[in-house]
Structures are given as C-alpha cells and as structure tokens.
C-alpha atoms as a PDB file:
ATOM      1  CA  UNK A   1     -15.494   0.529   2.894  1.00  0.00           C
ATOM      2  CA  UNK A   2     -11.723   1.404   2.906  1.00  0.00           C
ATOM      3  CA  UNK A   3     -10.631   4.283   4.776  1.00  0.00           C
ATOM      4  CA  UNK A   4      -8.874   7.485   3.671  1.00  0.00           C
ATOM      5  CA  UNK A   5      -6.483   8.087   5.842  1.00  0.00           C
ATOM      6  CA  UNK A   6      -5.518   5.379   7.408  1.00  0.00           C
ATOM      7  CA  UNK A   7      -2.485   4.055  10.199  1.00  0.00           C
ATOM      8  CA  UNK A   8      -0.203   2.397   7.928  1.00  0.00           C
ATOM      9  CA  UNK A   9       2.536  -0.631   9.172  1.00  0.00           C
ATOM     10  CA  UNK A  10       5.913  -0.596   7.805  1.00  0.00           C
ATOM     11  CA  UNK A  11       5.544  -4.120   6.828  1.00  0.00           C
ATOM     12  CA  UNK A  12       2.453  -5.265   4.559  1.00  0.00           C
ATOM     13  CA  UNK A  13       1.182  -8.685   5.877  1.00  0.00           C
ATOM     14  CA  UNK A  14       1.865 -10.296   2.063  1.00  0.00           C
ATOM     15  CA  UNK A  15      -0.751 -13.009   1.100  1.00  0.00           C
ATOM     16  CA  UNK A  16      -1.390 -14.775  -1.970  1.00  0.00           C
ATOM     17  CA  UNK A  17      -5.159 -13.575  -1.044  1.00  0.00           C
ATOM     18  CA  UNK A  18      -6.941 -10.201  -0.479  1.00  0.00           C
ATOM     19  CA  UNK A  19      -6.130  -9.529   3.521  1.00  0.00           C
ATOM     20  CA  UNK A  20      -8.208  -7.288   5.981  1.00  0.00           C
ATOM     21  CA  UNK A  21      -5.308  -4.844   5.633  1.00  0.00           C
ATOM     22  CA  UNK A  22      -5.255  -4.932   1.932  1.00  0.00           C
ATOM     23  CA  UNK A  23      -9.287  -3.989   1.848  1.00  0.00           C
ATOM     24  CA  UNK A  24      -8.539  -0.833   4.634  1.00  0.00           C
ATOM     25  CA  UNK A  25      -5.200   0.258   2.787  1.00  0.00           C
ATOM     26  CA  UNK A  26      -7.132   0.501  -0.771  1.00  0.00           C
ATOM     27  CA  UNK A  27      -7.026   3.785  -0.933  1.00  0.00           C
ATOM     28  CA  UNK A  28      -3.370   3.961  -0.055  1.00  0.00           C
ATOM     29  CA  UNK A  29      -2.337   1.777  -2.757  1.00  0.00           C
ATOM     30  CA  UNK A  30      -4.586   3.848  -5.590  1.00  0.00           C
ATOM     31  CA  UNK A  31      -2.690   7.336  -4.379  1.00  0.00           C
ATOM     32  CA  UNK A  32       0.628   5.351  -4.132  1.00  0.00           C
ATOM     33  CA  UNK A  33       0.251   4.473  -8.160  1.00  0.00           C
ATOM     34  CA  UNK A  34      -1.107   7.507  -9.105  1.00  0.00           C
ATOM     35  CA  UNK A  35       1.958   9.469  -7.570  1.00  0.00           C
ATOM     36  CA  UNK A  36       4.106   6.782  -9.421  1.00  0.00           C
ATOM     37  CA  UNK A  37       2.393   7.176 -12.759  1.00  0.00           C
ATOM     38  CA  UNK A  38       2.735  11.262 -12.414  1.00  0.00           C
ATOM     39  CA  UNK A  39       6.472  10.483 -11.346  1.00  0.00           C
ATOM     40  CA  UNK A  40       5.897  11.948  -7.665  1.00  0.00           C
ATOM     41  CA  UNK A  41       9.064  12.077  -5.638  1.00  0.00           C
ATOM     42  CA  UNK A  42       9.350   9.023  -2.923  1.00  0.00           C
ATOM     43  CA  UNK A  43       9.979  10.928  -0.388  1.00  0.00           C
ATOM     44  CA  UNK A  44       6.885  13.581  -0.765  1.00  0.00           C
ATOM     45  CA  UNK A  45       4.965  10.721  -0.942  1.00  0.00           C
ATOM     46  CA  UNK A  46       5.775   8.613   1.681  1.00  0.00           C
ATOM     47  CA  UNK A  47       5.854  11.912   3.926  1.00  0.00           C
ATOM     48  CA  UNK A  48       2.190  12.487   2.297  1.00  0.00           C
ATOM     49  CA  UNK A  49       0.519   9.246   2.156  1.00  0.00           C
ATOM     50  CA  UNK A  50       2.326   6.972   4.246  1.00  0.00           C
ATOM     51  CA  UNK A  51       3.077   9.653   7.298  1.00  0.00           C
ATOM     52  CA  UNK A  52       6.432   9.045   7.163  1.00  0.00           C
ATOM     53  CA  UNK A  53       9.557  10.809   7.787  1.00  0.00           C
ATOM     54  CA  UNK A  54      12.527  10.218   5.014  1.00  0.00           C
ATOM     55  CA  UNK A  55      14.639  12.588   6.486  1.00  0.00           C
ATOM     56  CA  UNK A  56      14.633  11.492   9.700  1.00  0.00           C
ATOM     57  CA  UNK A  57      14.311   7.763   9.115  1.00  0.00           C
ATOM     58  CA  UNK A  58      15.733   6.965   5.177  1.00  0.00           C
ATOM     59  CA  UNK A  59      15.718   3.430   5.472  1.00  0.00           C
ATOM     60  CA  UNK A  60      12.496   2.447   7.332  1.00  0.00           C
ATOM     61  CA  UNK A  61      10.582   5.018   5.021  1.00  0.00           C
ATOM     62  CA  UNK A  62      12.194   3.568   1.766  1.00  0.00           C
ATOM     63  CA  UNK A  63      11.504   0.192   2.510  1.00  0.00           C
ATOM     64  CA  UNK A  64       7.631   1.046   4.136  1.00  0.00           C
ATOM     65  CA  UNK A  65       7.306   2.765   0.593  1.00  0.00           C
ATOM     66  CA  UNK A  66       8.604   0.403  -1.622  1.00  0.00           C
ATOM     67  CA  UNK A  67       6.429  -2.447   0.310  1.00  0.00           C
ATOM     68  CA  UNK A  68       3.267  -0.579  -0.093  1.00  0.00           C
ATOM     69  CA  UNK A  69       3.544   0.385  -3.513  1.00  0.00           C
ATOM     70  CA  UNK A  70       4.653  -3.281  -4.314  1.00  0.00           C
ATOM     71  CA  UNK A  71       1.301  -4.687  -2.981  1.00  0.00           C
ATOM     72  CA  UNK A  72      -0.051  -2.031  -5.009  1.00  0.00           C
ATOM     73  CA  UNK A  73       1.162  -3.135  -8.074  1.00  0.00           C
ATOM     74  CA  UNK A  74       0.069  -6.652  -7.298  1.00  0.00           C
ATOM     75  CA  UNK A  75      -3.405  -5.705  -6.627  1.00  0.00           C
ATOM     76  CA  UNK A  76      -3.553  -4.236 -10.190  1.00  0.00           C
ATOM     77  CA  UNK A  77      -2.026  -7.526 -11.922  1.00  0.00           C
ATOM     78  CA  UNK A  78      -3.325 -10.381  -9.641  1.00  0.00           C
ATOM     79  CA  UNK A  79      -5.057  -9.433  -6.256  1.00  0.00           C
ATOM     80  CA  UNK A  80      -7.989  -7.854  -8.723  1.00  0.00           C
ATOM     81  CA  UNK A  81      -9.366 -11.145  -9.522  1.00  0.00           C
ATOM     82  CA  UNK A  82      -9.163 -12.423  -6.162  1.00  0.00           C
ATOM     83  CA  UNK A  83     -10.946  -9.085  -5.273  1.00  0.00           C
ATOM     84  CA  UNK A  84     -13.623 -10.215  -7.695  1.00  0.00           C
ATOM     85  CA  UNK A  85     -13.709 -13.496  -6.897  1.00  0.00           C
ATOM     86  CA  UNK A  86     -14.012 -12.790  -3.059  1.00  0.00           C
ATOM     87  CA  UNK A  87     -11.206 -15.041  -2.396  1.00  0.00           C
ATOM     88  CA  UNK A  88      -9.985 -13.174   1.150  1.00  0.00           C
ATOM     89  CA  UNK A  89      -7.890 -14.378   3.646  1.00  0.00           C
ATOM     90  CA  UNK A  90      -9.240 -14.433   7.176  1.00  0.00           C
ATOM     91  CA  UNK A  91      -6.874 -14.615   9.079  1.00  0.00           C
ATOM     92  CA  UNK A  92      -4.968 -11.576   8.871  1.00  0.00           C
END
C-alpha cells in the first residue's frame, strides 16, 4: 500500500519498470497531476506535496518538481501496463 505522505528524493530513480519508489510515491504522483490538471501553481505544490522550499531553494525545487511530475505522467501513458502486468524492478 503506498503511503500518503511520504519522504520524497529530489531525483526519481527512472526505470523502464515499476520501482519500489514508484509503488510508495503513488500517491504523490496522483496529487502532482491533479494540481496540474486544476492548473495549481508549482511552487504551492511543490511546497505542499513535495515539502519543498521554492523560495529558498528555486532550482533544486523546480527540478525535484518537474522530475516527479514527469514520472507521473509516464505512469499514466506507459508504467500502467507494467503496473498491470507486474513487471517491477527489484532492484531499486
């Protein structure tokens, strides 16, 4: 079962496969495209969901938020079917 809330990395360990992170940060990526698809500010979000600060670091919150909410986009156009299919990486 994914958690709500939580720590999140700056980096997402990118896989062609469904990671260990990706199945704990599910949650994150479904409130990451929902604030996208009511056109939520960046900022409020990442200060929101990703516990970041973009006033105090611009660059390293940008770049966590733009890396989260690109795996999230991926797990709605590819990383479902591997969901489905079960096909995981183990390793990270």
């Amino acid at each position: 079962m994914p958690e709500l809330d939580p720590h999140v990395a700056d980096e997402v360990p990118w896989s062609d496969r469904i990671t260990p992170y990706d199945d704990r940060h599910k949650v994150i990526y479904m409130r990451l495209l929902d604030a996208e698809a009511d056109g939520a500010d960046w900022q409020e979000v990442a200060r929101i969901v990703l516990h970041r600060d973009p006033v105090a670091e611009p660059e390293r919150t940008r770049h966590c938020w733009e890396n989260h909410l690109r795996r999230a986009k991926w797990m709605t156009t590819t990383g479902y079917r591997k969901l489905l299919a079960g096909d995981r990486d183990p390793l990270q």
